[in-house]
Structure formats: C-alpha cells, structure tokens
Protein backbone atom coordinates (compact mmCIF):
# COMPACT_ATOMS: atom_id res chain seq x y z
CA UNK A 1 -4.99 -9.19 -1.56
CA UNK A 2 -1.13 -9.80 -1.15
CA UNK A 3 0.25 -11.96 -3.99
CA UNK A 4 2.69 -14.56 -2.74
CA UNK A 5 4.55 -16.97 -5.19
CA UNK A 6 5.78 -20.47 -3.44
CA UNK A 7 9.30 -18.70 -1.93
CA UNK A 8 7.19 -16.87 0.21
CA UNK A 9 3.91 -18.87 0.51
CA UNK A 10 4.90 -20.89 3.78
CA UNK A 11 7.49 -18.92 5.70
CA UNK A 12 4.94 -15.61 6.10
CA UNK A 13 1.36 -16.56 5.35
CA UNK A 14 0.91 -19.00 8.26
CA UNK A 15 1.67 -16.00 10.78
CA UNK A 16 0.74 -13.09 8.82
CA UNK A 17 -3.08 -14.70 7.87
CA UNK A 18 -2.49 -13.66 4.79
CA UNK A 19 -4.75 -14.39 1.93
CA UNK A 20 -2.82 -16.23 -1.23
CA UNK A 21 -2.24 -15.97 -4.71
CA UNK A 22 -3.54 -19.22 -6.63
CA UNK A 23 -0.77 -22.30 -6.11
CA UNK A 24 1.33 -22.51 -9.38
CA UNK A 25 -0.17 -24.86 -11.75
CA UNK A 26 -3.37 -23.02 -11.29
CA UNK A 27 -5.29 -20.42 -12.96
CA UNK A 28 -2.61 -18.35 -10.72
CA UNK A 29 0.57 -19.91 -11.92
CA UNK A 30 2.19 -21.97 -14.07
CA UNK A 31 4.20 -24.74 -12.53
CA UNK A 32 5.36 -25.97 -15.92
CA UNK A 33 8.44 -23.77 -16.07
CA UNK A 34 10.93 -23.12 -13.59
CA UNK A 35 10.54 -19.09 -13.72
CA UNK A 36 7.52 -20.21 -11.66
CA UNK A 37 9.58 -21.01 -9.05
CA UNK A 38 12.31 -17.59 -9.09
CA UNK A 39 10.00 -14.86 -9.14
CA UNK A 40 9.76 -12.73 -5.91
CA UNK A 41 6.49 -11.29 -4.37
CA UNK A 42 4.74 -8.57 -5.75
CA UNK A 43 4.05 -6.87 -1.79
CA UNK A 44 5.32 -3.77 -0.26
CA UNK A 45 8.93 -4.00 1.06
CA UNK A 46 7.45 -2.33 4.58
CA UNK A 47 4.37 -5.19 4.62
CA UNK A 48 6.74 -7.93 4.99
CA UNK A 49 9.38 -6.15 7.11
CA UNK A 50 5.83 -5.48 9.40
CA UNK A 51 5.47 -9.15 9.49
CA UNK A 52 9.58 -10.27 10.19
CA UNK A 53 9.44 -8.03 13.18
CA UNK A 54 6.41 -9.33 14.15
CA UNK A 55 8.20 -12.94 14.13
CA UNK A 56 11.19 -11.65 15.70
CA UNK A 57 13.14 -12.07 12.63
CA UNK A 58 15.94 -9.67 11.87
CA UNK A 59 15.13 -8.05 8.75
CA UNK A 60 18.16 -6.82 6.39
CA UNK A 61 17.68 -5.10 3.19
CA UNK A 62 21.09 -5.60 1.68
CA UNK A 63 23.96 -7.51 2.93
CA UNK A 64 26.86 -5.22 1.35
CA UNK A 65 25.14 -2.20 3.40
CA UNK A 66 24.98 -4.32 7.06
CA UNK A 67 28.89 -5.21 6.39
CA UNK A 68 29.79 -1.97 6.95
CA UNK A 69 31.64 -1.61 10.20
CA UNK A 70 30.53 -5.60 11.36
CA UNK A 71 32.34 -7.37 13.81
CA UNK A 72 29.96 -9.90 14.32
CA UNK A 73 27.49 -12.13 11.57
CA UNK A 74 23.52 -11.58 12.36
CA UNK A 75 22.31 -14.89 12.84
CA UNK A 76 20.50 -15.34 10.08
CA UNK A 77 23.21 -15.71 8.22
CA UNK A 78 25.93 -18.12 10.74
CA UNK A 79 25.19 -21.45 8.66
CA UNK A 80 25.20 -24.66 11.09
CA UNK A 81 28.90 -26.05 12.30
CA UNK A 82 28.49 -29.33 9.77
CA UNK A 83 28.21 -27.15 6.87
CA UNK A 84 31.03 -24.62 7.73
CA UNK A 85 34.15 -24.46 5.62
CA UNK A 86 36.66 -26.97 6.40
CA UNK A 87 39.34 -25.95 3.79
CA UNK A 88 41.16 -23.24 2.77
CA UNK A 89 39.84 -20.74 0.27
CA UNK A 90 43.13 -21.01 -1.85
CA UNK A 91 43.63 -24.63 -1.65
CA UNK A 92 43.03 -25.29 -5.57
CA UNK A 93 42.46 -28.51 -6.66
CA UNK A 94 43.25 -30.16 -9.90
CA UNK A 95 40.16 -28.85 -11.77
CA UNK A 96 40.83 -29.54 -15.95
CA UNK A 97 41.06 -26.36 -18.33
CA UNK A 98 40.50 -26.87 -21.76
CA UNK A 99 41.46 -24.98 -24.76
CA UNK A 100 38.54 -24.78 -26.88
CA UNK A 101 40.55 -23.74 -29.80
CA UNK A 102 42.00 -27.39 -30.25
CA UNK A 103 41.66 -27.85 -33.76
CA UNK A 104 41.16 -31.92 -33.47
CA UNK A 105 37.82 -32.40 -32.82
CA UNK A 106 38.64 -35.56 -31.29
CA UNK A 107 40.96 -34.72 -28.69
CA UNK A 108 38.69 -31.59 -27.90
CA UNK A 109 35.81 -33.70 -27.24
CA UNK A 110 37.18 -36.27 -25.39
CA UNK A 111 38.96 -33.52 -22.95
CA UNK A 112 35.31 -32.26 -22.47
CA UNK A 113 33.56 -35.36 -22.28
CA UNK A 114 36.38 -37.39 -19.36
CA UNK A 115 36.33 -33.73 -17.69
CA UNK A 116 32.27 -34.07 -17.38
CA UNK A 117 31.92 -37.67 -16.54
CA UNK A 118 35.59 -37.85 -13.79
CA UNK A 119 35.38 -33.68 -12.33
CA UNK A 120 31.19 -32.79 -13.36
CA UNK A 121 33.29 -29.38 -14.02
CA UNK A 122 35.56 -27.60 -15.80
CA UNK A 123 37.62 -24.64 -17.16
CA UNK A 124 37.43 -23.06 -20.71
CA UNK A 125 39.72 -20.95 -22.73
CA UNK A 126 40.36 -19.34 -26.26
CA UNK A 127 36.00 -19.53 -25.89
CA UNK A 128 33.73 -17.37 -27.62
CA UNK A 129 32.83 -14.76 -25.44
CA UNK A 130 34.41 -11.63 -24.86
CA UNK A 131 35.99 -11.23 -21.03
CA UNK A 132 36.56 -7.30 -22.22
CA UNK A 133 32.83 -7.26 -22.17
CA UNK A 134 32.47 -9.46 -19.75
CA UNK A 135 34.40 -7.21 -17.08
CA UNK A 136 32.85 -3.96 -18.94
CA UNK A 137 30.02 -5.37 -17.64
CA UNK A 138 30.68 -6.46 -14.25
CA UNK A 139 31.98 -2.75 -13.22
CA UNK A 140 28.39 -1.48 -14.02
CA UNK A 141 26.91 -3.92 -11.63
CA UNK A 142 28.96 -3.38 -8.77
CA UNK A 143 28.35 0.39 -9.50
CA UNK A 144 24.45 -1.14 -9.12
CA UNK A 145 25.30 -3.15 -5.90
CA UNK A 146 26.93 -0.03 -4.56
CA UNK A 147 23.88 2.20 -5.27
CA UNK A 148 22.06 2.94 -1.84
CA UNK A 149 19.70 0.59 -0.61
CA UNK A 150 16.30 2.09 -0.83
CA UNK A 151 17.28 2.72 -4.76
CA UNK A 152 18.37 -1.16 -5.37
CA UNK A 153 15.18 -2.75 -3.69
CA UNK A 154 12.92 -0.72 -6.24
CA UNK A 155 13.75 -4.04 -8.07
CA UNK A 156 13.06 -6.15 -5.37
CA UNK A 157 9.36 -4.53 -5.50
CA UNK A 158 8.83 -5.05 -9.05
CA UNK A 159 6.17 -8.04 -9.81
CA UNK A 160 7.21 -9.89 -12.35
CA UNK A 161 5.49 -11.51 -15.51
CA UNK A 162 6.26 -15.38 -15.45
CA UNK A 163 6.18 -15.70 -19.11
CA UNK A 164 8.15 -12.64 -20.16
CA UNK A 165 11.66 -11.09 -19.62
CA UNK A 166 11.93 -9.86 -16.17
CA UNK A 167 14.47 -8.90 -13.76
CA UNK A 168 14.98 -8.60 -9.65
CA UNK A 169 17.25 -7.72 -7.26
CA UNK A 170 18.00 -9.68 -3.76
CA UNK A 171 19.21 -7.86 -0.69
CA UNK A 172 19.35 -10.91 1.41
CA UNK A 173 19.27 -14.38 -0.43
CA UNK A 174 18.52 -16.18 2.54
CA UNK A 175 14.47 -14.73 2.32
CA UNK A 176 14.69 -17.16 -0.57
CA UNK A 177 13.96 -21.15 0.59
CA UNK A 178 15.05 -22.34 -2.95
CA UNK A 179 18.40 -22.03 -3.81
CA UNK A 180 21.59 -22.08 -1.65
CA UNK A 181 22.56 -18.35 -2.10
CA UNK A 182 23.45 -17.23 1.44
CA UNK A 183 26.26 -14.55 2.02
CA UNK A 184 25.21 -12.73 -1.13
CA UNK A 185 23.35 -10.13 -3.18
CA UNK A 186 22.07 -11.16 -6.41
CA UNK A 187 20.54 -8.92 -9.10
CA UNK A 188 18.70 -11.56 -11.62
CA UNK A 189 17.97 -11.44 -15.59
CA UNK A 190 14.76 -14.08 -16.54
CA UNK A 191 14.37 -15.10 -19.98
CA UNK A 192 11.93 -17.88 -20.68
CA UNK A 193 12.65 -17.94 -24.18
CA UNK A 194 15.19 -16.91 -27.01
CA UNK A 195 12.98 -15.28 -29.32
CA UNK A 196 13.96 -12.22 -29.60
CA UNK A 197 16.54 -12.01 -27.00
CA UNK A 198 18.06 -8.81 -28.01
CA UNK A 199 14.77 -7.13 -27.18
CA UNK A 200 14.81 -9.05 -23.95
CA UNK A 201 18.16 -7.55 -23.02
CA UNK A 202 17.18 -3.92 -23.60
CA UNK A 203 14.26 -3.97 -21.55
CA UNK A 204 16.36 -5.81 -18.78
CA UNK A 205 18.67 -2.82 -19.59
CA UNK A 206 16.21 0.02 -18.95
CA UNK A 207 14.73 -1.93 -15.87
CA UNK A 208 17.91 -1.87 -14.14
CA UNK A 209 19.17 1.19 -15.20
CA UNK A 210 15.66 3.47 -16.21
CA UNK A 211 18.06 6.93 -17.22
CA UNK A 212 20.14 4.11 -20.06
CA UNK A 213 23.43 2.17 -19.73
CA UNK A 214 24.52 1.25 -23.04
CA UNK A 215 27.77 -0.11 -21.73
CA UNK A 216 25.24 -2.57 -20.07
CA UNK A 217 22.70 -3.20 -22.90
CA UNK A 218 25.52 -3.91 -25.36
CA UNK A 219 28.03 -5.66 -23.54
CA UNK A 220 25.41 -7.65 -22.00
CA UNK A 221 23.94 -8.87 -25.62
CA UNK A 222 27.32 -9.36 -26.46
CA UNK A 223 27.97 -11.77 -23.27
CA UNK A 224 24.20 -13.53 -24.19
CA UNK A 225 25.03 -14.51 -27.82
CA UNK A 226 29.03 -15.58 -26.92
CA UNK A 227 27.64 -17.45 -23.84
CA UNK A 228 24.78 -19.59 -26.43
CA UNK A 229 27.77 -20.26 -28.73
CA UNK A 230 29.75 -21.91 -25.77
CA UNK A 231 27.28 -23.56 -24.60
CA UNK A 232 26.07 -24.87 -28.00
CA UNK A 233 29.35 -26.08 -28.59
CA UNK A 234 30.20 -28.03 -25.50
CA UNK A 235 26.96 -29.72 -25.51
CA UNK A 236 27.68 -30.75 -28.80
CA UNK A 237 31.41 -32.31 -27.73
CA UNK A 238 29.87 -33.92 -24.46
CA UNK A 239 26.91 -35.42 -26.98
CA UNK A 240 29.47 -36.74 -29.79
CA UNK A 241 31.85 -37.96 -26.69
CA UNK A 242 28.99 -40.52 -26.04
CA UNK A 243 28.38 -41.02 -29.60
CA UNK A 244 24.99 -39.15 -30.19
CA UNK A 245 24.01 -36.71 -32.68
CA UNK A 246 25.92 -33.44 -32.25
CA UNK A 247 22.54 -31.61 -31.22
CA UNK A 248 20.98 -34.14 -29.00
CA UNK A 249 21.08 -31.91 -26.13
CA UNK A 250 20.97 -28.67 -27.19
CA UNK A 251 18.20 -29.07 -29.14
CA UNK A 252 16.06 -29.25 -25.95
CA UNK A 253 17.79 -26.57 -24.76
CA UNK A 254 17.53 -23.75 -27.73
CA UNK A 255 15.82 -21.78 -29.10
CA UNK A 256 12.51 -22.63 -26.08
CA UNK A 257 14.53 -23.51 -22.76
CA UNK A 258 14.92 -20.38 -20.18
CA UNK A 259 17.69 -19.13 -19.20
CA UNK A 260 18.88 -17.21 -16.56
CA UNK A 261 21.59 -14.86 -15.98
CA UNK A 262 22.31 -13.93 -12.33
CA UNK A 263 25.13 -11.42 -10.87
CA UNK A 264 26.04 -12.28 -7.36
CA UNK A 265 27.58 -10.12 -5.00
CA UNK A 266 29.38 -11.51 -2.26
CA UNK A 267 30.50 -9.13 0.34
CA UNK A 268 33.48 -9.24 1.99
CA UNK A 269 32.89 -11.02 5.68
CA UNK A 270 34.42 -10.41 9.03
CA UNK A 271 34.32 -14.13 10.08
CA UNK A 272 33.94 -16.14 6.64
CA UNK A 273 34.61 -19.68 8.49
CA UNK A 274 31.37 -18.77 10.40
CA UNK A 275 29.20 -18.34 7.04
CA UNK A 276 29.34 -19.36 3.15
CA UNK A 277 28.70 -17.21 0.29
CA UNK A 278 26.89 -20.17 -1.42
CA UNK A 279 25.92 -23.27 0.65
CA UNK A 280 26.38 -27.01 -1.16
CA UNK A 281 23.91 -27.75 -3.59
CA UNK A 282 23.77 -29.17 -7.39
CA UNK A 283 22.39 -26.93 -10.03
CA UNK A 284 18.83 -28.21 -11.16
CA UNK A 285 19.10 -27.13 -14.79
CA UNK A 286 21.33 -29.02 -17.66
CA UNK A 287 24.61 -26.75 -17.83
CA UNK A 288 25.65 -23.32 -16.42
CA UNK A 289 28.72 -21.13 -17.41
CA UNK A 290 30.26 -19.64 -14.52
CA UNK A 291 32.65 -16.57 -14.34
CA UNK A 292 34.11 -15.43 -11.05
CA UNK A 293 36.49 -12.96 -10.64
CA UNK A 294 39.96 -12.90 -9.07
CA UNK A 295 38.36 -12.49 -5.26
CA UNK A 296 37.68 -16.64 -6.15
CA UNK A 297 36.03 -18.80 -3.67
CA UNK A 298 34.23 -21.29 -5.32
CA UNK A 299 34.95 -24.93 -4.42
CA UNK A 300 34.03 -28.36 -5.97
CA UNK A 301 33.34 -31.20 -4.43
CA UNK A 302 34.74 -34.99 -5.47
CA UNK A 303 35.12 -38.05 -3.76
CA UNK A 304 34.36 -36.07 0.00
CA UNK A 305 36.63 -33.74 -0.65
CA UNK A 306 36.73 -29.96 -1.42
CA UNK A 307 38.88 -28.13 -4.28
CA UNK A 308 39.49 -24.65 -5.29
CA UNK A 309 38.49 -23.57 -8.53
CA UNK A 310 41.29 -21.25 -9.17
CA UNK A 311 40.73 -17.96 -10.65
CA UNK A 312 41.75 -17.57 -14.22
CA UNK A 313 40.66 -14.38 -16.22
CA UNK A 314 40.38 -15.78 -19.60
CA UNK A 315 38.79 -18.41 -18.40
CA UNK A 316 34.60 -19.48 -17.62
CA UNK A 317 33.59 -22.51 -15.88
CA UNK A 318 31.12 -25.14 -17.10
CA UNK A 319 29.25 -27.21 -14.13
CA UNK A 320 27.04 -30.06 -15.19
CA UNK A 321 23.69 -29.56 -13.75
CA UNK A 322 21.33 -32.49 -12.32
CA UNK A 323 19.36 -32.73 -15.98
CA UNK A 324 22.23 -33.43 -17.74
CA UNK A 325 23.01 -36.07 -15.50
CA UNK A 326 19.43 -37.46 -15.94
CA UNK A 327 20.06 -37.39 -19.17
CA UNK A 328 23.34 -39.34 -19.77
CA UNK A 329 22.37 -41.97 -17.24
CA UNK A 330 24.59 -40.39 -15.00
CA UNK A 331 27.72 -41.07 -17.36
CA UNK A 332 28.35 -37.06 -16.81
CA UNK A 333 28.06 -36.38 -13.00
CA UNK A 334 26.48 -33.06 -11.44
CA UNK A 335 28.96 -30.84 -9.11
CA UNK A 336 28.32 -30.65 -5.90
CA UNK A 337 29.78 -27.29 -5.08
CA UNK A 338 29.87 -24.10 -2.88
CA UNK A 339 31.34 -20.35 -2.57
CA UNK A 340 32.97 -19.02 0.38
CA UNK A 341 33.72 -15.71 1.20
CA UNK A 342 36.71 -13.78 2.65
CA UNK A 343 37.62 -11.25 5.10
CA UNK A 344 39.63 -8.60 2.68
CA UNK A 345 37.77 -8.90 -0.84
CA UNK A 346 33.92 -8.41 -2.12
CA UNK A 347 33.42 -11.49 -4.97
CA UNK A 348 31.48 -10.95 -7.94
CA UNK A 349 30.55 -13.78 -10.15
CA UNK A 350 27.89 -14.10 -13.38
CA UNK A 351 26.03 -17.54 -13.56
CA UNK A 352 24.10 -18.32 -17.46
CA UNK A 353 22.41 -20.74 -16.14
CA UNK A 354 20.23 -22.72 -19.34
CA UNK A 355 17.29 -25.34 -18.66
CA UNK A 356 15.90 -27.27 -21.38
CA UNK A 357 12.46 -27.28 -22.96
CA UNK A 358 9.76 -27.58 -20.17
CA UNK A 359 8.48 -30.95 -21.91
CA UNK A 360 11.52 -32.92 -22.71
CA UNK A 361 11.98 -36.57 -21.89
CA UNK A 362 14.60 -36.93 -20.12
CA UNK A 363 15.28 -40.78 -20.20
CA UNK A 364 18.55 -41.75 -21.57
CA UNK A 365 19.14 -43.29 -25.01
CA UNK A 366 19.61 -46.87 -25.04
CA UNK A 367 22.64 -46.26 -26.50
CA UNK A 368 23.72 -45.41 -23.32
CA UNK A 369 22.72 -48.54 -21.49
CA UNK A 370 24.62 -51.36 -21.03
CA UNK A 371 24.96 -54.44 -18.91
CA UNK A 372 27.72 -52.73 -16.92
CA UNK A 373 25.40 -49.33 -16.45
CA UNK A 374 22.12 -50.64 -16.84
CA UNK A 375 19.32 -47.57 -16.78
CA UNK A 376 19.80 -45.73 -13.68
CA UNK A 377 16.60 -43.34 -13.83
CA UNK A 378 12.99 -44.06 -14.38
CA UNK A 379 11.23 -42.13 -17.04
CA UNK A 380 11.18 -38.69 -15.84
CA UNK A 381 10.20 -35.16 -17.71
CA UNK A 382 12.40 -31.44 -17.22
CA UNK A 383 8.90 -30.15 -16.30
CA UNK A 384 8.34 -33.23 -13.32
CA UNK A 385 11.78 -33.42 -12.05
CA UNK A 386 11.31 -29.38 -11.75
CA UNK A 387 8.58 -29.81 -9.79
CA UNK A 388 9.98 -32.74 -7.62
CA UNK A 389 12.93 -30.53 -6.89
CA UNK A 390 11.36 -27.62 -5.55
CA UNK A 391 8.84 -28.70 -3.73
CA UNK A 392 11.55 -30.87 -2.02
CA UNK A 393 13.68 -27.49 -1.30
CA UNK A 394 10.37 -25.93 0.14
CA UNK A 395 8.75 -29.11 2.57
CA UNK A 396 12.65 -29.60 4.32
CA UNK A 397 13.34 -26.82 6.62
CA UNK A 398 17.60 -25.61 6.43
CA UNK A 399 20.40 -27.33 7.20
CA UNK A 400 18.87 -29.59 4.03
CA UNK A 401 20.24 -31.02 0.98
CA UNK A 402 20.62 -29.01 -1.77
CA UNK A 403 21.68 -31.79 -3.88
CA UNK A 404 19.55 -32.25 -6.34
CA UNK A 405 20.22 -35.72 -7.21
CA UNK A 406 18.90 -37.12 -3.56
CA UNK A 407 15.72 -35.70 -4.54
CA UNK A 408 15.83 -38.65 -6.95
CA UNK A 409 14.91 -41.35 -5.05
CA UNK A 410 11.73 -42.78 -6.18
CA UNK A 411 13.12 -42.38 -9.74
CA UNK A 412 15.97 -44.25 -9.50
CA UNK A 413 15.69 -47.93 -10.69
CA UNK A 414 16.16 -50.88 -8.18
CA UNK A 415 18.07 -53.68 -9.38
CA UNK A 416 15.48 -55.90 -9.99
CA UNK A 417 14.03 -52.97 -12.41
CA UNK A 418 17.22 -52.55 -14.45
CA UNK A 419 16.20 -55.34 -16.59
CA UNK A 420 12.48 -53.83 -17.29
C-alpha cells in the first residue's frame, strides 16, 4: 500500500485508485500537532511522476534546475492576474527596526509592542543570534540547493516520523496544497519538541549531509539556541506591553511547542510579474523570525497596500502569526505578506517558525477585554484552530485565501455575543 498524508490525499488518490494511509487523528495519524500536516509522502518519486503524466500534469523535480535557460514560466507555476505583483520589488515601506539592545525596558517594549499591534511586523538588531553563523550557514545550503537533482530528492523520498526530528526537501512547492510557497525550493528541519534539541540538530545534520558538515551541525545549533533567546525575549516585551506576566506566551510555546526551521530557495525568474516566490497568506503559528538575504523581496501588507521589507544584514524579522493574534484579542495583528522574485538574483531566506503547545487555550485574558474591544474570538484551542486551518487550505481549490484569520469565521463573536 502507498502511504499518503493529507497534502497528497485528494489531489492523486481520486485518479490514481490508490489505497490510503489512515486519516490523521486515527490509528494512522495524529491530527493533534501540526507536523501532521508538513510531512511529505513516503512513495516512490517515479509512482507519482507515473500518475502526473497520467493527469497531464507537468511534473518538475526542482525549480532551480528548470530555470536554466527559461524564457517562458510552465504553467503550473503563472499565479492568476489578481494575485500578480502590483508593486515594485524595491519600493520599501516604512517597516519599524528596533534595537534590542535598548537598555530601558520600557521604551524597548513599547517599540515592540506599537510595532506588533500598528505594522504585525518588524525589524531587529544588536539580537542574539549570530548573522556570521547565520550566513556560514546559508552558503552550505545553497551548496545543497545546487547539488544535482536526483541527489536532493533522496530527501524528498524519505518518510518521516511525525513525532520525531525529521527533515525534507521540496523541488516544487506548489505539489504542496498547504502553504503558499510557490516559486521556490525549500529544504525543511521538523522539531516537535525541545528536548534535546542539540541531538535533534545532528541527526538533521547527517540527514542532509550523510558524509558530515560540521559547519552545518554547529552553526545551525548555534542559530537554534540564539533564535529561542529572541524569541523568548520579544514575547516577553509584547506580553509586559499589554501588562501580563513576562512568560504568558512563551510558556505555551517552550520547552513542548514545535518548531520549524525552513530554508527557501527562490530562483531567479525570467518573468517575475508573471509568478510570486511566496503567494499572500498569514502564518498559522504564534511568531516566526525571518532572515532574507540582500536578493530581498518580501513585502507586507497594511491598510491594502504593499511595502518592501528592506534588506538589512544585521537585521531578522519578526511576523506575528494568526495564534498570537487569537491570543491578544487581536490587539497584535497577523501580517499578511508575500515574496516576489526577480529576474537577475536567486533569494535565500531561513524561516524559525515556533507554534505553541498543541493543547493551549487560546482565549484572551480578560485583562484584555474592554468595553471598547470587547472579546473578539470564541473559545478556541492551538490544536482546533490547527485543524480548522488546514482543512480549510485543503477543501478550497487555488486562487484561495491564505489568510488565516478568514478561516475564523464561526469563531468570531457577533455583537450580541460580546456581552456573554
């Protein structure tokens, strides 16, 4: 029998008669945790090609290897005319960067917490992980992107255990119904937990690289423990900004929340107004630090219109994701955003993307509720709205909404509930 996880379960099985894996939330899967929904298929690379051609799908193993020579985007990949850029890749906006070494802790937070709740986004310096590292780093996966194809999608092959530390590579993102990856290559590090996280990042190590990188293994742990610091510590600011307890957040987040680091590669294009590296969507999780190189290309979206995260190389970005949202009773707003890509330069960026504990309760503090913002959300669990939001992504076929806060709808109150 073929194993399918939910990525895969509708777009092959209806055509190929395929016998499935158990659903997630079965004896087959675990639905609780959002790994269950960014693992890959465990089936031979030349099954499902067998199958796409059978469609009359194009089938393309890795997008940096089909740019070579282009002149013209496949199909697959020309993203409808509504969607399409409509601004320039260097028009940067106004986006706040913040010096994390302020020594007043009130001004610091208060920077953090009005960038959150007026932008959803924002830049970081004088943080607490290294960019040496971080760049060390990023030249040994481009020399992975750049390895020849049949060697990269030995990852994409891989099955992978839901509850341990896995990794996988992505030719062509736009296999994957989930996310909003498009014009990219991604190579992905899963960890559900942080228990022993520096054993999690050597066998990540030796899956990507079998003959040892330890330019890779150690910069990488390096990245994993500054990136928990930063994180730590801005969700501690953005907490105190609205008067909690310093760890009310990331105390759902650490040490049992996943988290997920994923490299994307986004090649350059010969007719980037005709595609987008990453279409617009929200991030489902609570916060994600963000480093992109100088290619840029990543925009923000606020009041209808688009800005240009500038590139900065001491900098990392920090997007509020749809939980924290949730969480704050929408007093901290989630980013819509997007990547484009260019004509001249490839883009690499790294996304540590963190999700809290499967289980938490996600309804705001009443603290946080007042007659002018009365509760916006009803009671609603990490592990439900994870559910909610991926099933949504799966049942609506593309151009859809990647946002993940109009998957909300039955969970935000009415006004006649506000008062309940």
């Amino acid at each position: 029998m073929l194993e399918l996880t939910n990525t895969w379960r509708n777009r092959i099985a209806p055509l190929a008669g395929l016998e499935l894996a158990a659903e997630p939330g079965t004896a087959g899967g675990d639905v609780s945790h959002p790994s269950a929904f960014l693992i890959i298929p465990s089936v031979r690379r030349d099954e499902i090609r067998e199958i796409m051609v059978a469609r009359g799908e194009e089938v393309i193993s890795s997008i940096l290897e089909l740019t070579d020579g282009m002149e013209e985007i496949p199909s697959s990949h020309l993203v409808p005319s509504e969607l399409r850029p409509t601004t320039k890749l260097d028009d940067w906006g106004p986006i706040p960067v913040i010096d994390m070494s302020l020594k007043d802790r009130n001004v610091l937070k208060k920077l953090v917490g009005d960038a959150a709740r007026d932008w959803g986004v924002f830049q970081v310096i004088n943080h607490n992980v290294s960019i040496p590292e971080l760049l060390s780093v990023g030249e040994e996966v481009k020399l992975f992107f750049h390895r020849p194809c049949e060697n990269k999608v030995k990852l994409e092959l891989e099955p992978l255990k839901i509850l341990d530390t896995e990794v996988y590579y992505t030719g062509d993102n736009t296999k994957e119904d989930l996310h909003s990856l498009y014009w990219a290559e991604s190579l992905v590090c899963l960890w559900k937990s942080w228990s022993k996280i520096t054993e999690k990042v050597t066998r990540s190590s030796d899956l990507i690289f079998p003959g040892g990188n330890e330019a890779f293994r150690s910069g990488t742990n390096e990245i994993v423990m500054g990136c928990r610091i930063l994180t730590v510590e801005v969700l501690h600011l953005l907490a105190e900004y609205l008067g909690l307890e310093a760890g009310f957040f990331s105390d759902h987040c650490f040490p049992e929340g996943s988290s997920l680091f994923r490299w994307n590669y986004y090649p350059s294009c010969p007719r980037p107004n005709e595609t987008l590296g990453a279409i617009a969507h929200t991030d489902p999780n609570l916060l994600t630090v963000l480093y992109q190189d100088e290619a840029g290309g990543l925009q923000v979206k606020k009041n209808d219109v688009w800005y240009g995260v500038q590139p900065m190389t001491e900098a990392l970005i920090i997007n509020i994701g749809d939980c924290l949202h949730i969480f704050s009773n929408a007093i901290f707003h989630s980013v819509v955003h997007q990547v484009l890509v260019n004509e001249k330069a490839h883009r690499l960026s790294l996304a540590a993307i963190y999700y809290l504990e499967q289980q938490t309760d996600m309804t705001a503090p009443d603290s946080l509720v007042t007659e002018k913002r009365p509760r916006m959300f009803k009671s609603l669990s990490a592990h439900d709205y994870w559910t909610m939001i991926f099933n949504e992504r799966r049942e609506h076929k593309f151009p859809k909404s990647l946002n993940g806060l109009e998957a909300l709808r039955d969970f935000i109150r009415r006004p006649q509930e506000q008062t309940a």
